[in-house]
Protein backbone atom coordinates (compact mmCIF):
# COMPACT_ATOMS: atom_id res chain seq x y z
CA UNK A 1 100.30 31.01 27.88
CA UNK A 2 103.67 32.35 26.79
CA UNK A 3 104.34 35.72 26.42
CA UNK A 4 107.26 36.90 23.76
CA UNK A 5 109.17 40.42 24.82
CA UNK A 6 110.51 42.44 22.28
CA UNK A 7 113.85 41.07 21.38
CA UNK A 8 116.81 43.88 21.90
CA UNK A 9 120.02 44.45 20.05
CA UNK A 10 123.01 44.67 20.81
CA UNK A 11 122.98 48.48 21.17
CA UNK A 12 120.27 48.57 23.10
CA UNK A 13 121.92 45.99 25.73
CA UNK A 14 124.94 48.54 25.65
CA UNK A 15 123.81 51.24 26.26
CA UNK A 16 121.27 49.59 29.08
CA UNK A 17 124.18 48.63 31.10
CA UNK A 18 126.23 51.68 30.94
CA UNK A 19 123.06 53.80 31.84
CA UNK A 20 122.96 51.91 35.20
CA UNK A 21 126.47 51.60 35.85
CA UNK A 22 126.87 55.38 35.68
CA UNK A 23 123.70 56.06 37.94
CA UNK A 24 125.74 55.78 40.86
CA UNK A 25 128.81 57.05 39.25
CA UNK A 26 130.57 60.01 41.49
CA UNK A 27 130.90 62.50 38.61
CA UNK A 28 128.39 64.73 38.93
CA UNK A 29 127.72 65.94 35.56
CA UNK A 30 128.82 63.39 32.48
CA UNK A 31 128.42 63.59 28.69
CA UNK A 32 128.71 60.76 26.20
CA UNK A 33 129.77 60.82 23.30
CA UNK A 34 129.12 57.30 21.03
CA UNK A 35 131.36 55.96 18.19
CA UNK A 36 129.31 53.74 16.30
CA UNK A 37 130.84 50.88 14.16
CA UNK A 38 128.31 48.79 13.57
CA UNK A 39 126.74 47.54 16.80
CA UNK A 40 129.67 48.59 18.76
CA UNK A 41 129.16 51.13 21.31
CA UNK A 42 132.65 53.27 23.14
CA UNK A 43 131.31 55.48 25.72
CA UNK A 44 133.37 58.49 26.22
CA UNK A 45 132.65 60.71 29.94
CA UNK A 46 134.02 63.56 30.03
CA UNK A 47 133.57 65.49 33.80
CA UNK A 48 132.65 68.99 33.36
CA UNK A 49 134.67 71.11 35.54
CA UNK A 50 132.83 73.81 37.60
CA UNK A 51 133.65 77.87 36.00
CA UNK A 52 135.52 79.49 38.71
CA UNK A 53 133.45 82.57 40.57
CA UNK A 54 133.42 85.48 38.99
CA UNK A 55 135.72 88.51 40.85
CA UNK A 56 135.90 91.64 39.85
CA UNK A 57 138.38 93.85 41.44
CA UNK A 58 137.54 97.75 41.44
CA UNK A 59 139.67 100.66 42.20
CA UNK A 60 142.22 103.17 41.87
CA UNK A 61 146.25 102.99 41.73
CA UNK A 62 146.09 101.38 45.20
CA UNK A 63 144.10 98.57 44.15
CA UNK A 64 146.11 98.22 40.49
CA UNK A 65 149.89 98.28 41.72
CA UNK A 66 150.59 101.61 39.75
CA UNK A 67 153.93 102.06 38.67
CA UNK A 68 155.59 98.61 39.56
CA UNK A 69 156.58 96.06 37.33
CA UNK A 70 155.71 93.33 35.76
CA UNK A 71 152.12 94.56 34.23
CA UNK A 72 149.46 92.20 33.42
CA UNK A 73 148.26 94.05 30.46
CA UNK A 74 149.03 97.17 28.41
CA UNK A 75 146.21 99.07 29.36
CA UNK A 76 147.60 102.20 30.89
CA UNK A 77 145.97 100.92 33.92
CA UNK A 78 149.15 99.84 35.89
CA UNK A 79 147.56 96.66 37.05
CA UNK A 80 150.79 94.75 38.90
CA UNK A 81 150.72 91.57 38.13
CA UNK A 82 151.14 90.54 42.15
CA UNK A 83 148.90 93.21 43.29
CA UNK A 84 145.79 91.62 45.45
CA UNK A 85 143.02 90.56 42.88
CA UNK A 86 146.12 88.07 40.88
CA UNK A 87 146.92 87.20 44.18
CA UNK A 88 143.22 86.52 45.68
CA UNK A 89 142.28 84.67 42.14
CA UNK A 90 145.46 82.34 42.66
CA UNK A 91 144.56 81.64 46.29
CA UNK A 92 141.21 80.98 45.94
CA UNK A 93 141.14 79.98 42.15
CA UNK A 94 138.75 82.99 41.40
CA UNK A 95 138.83 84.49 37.50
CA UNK A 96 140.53 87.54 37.54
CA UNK A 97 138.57 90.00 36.48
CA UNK A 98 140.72 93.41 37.46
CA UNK A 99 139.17 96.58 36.40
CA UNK A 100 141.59 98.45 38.95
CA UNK A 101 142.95 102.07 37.28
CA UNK A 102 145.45 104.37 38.47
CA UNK A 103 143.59 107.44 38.43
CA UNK A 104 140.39 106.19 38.99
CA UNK A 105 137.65 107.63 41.22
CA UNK A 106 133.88 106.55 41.77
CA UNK A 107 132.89 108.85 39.56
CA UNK A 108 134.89 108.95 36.47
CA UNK A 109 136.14 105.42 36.90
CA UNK A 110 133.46 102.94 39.04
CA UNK A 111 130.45 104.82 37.35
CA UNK A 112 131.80 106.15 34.61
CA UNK A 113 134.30 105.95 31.65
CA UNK A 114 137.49 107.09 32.68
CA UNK A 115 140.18 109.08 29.95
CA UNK A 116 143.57 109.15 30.69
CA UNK A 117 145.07 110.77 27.42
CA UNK A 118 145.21 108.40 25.46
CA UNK A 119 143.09 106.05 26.71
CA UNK A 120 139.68 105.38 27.43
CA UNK A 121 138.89 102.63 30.65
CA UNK A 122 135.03 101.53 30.02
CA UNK A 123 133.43 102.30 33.93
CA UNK A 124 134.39 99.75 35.95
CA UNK A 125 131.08 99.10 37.08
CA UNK A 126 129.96 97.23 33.90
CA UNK A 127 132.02 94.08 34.64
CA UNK A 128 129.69 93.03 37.34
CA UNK A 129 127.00 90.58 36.62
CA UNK A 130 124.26 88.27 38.02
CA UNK A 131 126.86 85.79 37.54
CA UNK A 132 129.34 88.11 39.71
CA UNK A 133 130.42 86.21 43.35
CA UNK A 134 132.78 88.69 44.99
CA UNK A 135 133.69 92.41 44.50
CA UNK A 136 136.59 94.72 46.11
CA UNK A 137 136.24 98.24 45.92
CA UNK A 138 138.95 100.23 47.01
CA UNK A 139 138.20 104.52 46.19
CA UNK A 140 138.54 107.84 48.27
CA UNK A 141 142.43 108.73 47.64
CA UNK A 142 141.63 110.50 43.99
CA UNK A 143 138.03 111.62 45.09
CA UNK A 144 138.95 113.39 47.81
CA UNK A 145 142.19 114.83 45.81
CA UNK A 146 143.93 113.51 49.11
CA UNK A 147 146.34 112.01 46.35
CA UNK A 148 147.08 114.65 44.24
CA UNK A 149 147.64 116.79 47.21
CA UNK A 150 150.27 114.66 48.42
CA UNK A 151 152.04 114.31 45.46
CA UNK A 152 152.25 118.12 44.76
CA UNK A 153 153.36 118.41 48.07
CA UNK A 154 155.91 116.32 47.94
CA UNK A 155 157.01 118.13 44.60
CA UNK A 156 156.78 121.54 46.20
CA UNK A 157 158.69 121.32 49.49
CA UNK A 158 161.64 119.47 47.43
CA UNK A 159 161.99 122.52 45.31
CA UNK A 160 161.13 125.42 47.87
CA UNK A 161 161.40 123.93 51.84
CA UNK A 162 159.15 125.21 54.59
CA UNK A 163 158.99 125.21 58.14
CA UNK A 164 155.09 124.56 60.09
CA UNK A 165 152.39 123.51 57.51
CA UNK A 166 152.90 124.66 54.10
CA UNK A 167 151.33 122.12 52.83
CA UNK A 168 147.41 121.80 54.89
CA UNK A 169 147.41 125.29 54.81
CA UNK A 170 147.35 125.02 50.62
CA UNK A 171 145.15 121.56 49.88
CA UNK A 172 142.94 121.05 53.20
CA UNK A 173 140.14 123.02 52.04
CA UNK A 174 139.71 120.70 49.06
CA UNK A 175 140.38 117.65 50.59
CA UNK A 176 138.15 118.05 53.59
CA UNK A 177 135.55 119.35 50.60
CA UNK A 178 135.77 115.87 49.21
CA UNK A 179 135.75 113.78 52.46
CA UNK A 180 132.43 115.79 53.18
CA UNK A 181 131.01 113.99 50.00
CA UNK A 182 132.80 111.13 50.14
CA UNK A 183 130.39 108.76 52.07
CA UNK A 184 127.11 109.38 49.59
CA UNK A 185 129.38 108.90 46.31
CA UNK A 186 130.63 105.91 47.75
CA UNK A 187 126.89 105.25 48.54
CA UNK A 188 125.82 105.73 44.98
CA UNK A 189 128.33 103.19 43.84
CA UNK A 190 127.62 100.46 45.94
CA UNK A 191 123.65 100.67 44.92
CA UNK A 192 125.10 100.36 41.62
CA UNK A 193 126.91 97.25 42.46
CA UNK A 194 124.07 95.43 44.01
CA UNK A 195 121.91 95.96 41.45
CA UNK A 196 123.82 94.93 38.90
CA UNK A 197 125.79 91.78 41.16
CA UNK A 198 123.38 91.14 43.48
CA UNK A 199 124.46 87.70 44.44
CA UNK A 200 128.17 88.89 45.07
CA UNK A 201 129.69 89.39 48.42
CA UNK A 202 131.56 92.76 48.43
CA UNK A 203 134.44 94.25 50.75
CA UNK A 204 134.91 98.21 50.83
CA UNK A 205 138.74 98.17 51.19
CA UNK A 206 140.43 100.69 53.41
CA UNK A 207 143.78 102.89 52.81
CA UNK A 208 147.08 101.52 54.85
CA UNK A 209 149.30 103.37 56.89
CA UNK A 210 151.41 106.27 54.54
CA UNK A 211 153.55 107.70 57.58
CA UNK A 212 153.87 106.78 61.17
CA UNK A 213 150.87 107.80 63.97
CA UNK A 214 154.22 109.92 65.11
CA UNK A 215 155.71 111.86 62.73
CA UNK A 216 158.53 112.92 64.59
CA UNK A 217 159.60 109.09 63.66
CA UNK A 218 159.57 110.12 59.99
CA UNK A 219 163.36 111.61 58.73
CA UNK A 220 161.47 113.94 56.75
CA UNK A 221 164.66 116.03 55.78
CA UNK A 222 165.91 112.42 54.24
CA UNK A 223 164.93 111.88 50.40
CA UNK A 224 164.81 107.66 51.02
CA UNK A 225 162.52 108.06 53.06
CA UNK A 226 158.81 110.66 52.81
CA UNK A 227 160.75 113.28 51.00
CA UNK A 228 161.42 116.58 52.97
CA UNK A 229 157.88 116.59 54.08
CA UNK A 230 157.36 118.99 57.64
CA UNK A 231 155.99 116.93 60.89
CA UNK A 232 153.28 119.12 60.54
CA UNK A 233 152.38 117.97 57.07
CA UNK A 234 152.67 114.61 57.88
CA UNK A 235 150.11 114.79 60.79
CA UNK A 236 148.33 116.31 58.82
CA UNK A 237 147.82 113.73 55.73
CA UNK A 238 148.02 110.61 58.49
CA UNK A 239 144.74 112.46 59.86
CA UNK A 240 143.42 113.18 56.55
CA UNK A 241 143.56 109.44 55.83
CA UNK A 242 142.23 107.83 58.79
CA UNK A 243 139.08 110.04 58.30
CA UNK A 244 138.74 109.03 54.40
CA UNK A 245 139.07 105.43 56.14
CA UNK A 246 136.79 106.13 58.70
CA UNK A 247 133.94 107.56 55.51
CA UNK A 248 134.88 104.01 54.11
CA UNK A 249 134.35 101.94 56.81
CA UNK A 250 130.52 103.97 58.12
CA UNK A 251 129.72 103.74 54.41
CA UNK A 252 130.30 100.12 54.21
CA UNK A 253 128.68 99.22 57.78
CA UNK A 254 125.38 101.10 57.03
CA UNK A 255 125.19 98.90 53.11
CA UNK A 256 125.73 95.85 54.99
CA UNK A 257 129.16 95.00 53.39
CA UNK A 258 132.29 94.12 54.90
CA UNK A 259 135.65 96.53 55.74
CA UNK A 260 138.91 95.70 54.96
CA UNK A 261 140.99 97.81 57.54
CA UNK A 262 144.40 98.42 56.31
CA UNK A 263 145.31 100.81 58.36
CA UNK A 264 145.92 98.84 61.09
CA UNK A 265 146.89 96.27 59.67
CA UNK A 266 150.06 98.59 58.23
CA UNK A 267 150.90 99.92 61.49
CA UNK A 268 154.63 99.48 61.96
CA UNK A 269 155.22 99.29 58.59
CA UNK A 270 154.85 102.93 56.95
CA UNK A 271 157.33 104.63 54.69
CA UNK A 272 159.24 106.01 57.49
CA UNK A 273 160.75 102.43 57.91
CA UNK A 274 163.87 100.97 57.45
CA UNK A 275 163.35 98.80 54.29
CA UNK A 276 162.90 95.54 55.42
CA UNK A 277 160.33 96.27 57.24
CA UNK A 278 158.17 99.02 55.10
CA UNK A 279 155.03 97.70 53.06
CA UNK A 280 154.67 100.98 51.97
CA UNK A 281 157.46 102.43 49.35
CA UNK A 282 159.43 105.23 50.16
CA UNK A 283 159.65 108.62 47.99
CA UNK A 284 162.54 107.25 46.75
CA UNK A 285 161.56 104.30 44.44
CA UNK A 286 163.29 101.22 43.53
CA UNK A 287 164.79 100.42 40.60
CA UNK A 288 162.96 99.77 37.40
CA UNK A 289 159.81 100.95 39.21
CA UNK A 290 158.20 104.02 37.82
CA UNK A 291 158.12 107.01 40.17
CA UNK A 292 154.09 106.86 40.70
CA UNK A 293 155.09 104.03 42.98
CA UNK A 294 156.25 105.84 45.73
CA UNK A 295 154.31 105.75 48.95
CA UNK A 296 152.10 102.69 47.24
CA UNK A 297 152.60 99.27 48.70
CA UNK A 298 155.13 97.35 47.80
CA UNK A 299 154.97 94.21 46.48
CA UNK A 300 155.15 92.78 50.35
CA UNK A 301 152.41 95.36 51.05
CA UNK A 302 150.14 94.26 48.38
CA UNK A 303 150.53 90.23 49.99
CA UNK A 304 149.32 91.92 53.29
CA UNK A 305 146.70 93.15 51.45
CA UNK A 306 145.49 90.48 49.75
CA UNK A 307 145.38 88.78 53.15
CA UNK A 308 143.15 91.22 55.10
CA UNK A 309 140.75 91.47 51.71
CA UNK A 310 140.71 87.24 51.83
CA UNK A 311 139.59 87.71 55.84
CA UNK A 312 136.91 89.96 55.17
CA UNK A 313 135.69 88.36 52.44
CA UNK A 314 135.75 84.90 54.89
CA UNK A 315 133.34 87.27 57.25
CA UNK A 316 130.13 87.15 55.35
């Protein structure tokens, strides 16, 4: 007895044989698209290339590049456009999502909207997603007005010079105030995070170096260098900042989250330095920088960066 199979067309045939040839094709994901004259068939695979992971970079001025230029946007933000999250995204061809402010704290920045007259900076906090892969949060120097302090003081002893400790004796009240919180707001906003990224890996990121561990190293009556800041006043900031780090790096350790530890990373390399070999800018800016870059990293200092925030992220 014979049996007759359903005769197939030429279509059929086609696209048969280029179902099978493609089975063990190493593209992982194809599409086809068909131009049909006829019975003619012309397959067209296109490979669909994977999204990169989704970064978001979080901070204040020390995590935007404040006052140096290029800018990668006109935000008011002062986002640099070599400062560690366009550098990490290049590297490890992450997007480049950088909600990094100068100004910003956890608060009114991370949490919250922050207004810089002006403008208005949605929180930082709502970038993150289920879809979010790695996060850098670098916060503490606004929060604990450690910052502001230093920038008043700077302002201060250049108009009206002290001997002994002008300075600690007028801001250490409020900055020790807001180390003393520092570690539970911190807290808040990495609960935030996770919940809203929990898939991502995240790094706290620590402070570098300002001034030398000795600040008798410092030329503190020089303007290129700290300004005409007293030895006292610059033990007493260095201090102030390893125990912001410190908050940073306890706060980090007890949400299972990684540390980037600039500070000693920077050491050798403060503002005290001759230039070649200072990450961190003097008082005295360079050209065509704006003056809210002094005692930020440079542009070297933000490459160091970038590589201690790439290690830690490597950790987890």
């Amino acid at each position: 007895m014979v049996h007759e199979y359903p005769r197939r067309n030429h279509l059929e045939v086609r696209m048969s044989s280029l179902l099978k040839a493609n089975a063990c094709s190493p593209v992982n994901t194809i599409t086809f698209g068909l131009i049909v004259s006829g019975l003619a068939v012309s397959p067209m695979i296109h490979a669909q290339t994977q999204p990169q992971p989704h970064y978001v970079a979080a901070g204040d001025s020390y995590a935007s590049g404040t006052g140096l230029s290029p800018q990668k946007d006109d935000s008011g933000c002062g986002r640099f456009v070599e400062n560690p999250s366009a550098i990490l995204s290049a590297t490890l061809n992450w997007s480049d999502d950088d909600r990094s402010c100068g100004g910003a704290k956890i608060a009114t920045g991370f949490l919250q909207p922050q207004f810089d007259f002006p403008n208005e900076h949605p929180a930082q906090v709502e970038a993150l997603g289920p879809d979010t892969r790695y996060l850098s949060m670098l916060f503490g120097g606004n929060d604990t007005s450690y910052a502001t302090s230093l920038y008043l003081c700077v302002g201060s002893q250049q108009s009206n010079p002290e001997i002994g400790e002008p300075c600690k004796r007028r801001y250490e009240a409020d900055i020790e105030a807001g180390i003393a919180v520092l570690g539970d707001d911190l807290s808040d906003a990495l609960d935030a995070a996770r919940q809203r990224a929990p898939n991502a890996k995240i790094v706290v990121v620590g402070y570098p170096s300002i001034f030398p561990e000795n600040s008798f190293e410092c030329p503190f009556s020089m303007d290129d260098y700290a300004g005409p800041l007293t030895p006292a006043d610059i033990n007493y900031f260095t201090g102030a900042m390893k125990r912001i780090n410190r908050v940073l790096a306890d706060t980090a350790r007890a949400h299972g989250v990684a540390f980037a530890d600039m500070d000693r990373h920077f050491q050798g390399h403060d503002a005290c330095k001759e230039p070649a070999e200072r990450w961190i800018a003097s008082i005295n800016v360079e050209p065509g920088n704006g003056w809210n870059s002094a005692l930020h990293p440079n542009p070297r200092g933000y490459a160091e960066m970038a590589e201690v925030m790439k290690a830690a992220f490597e950790s987890q």
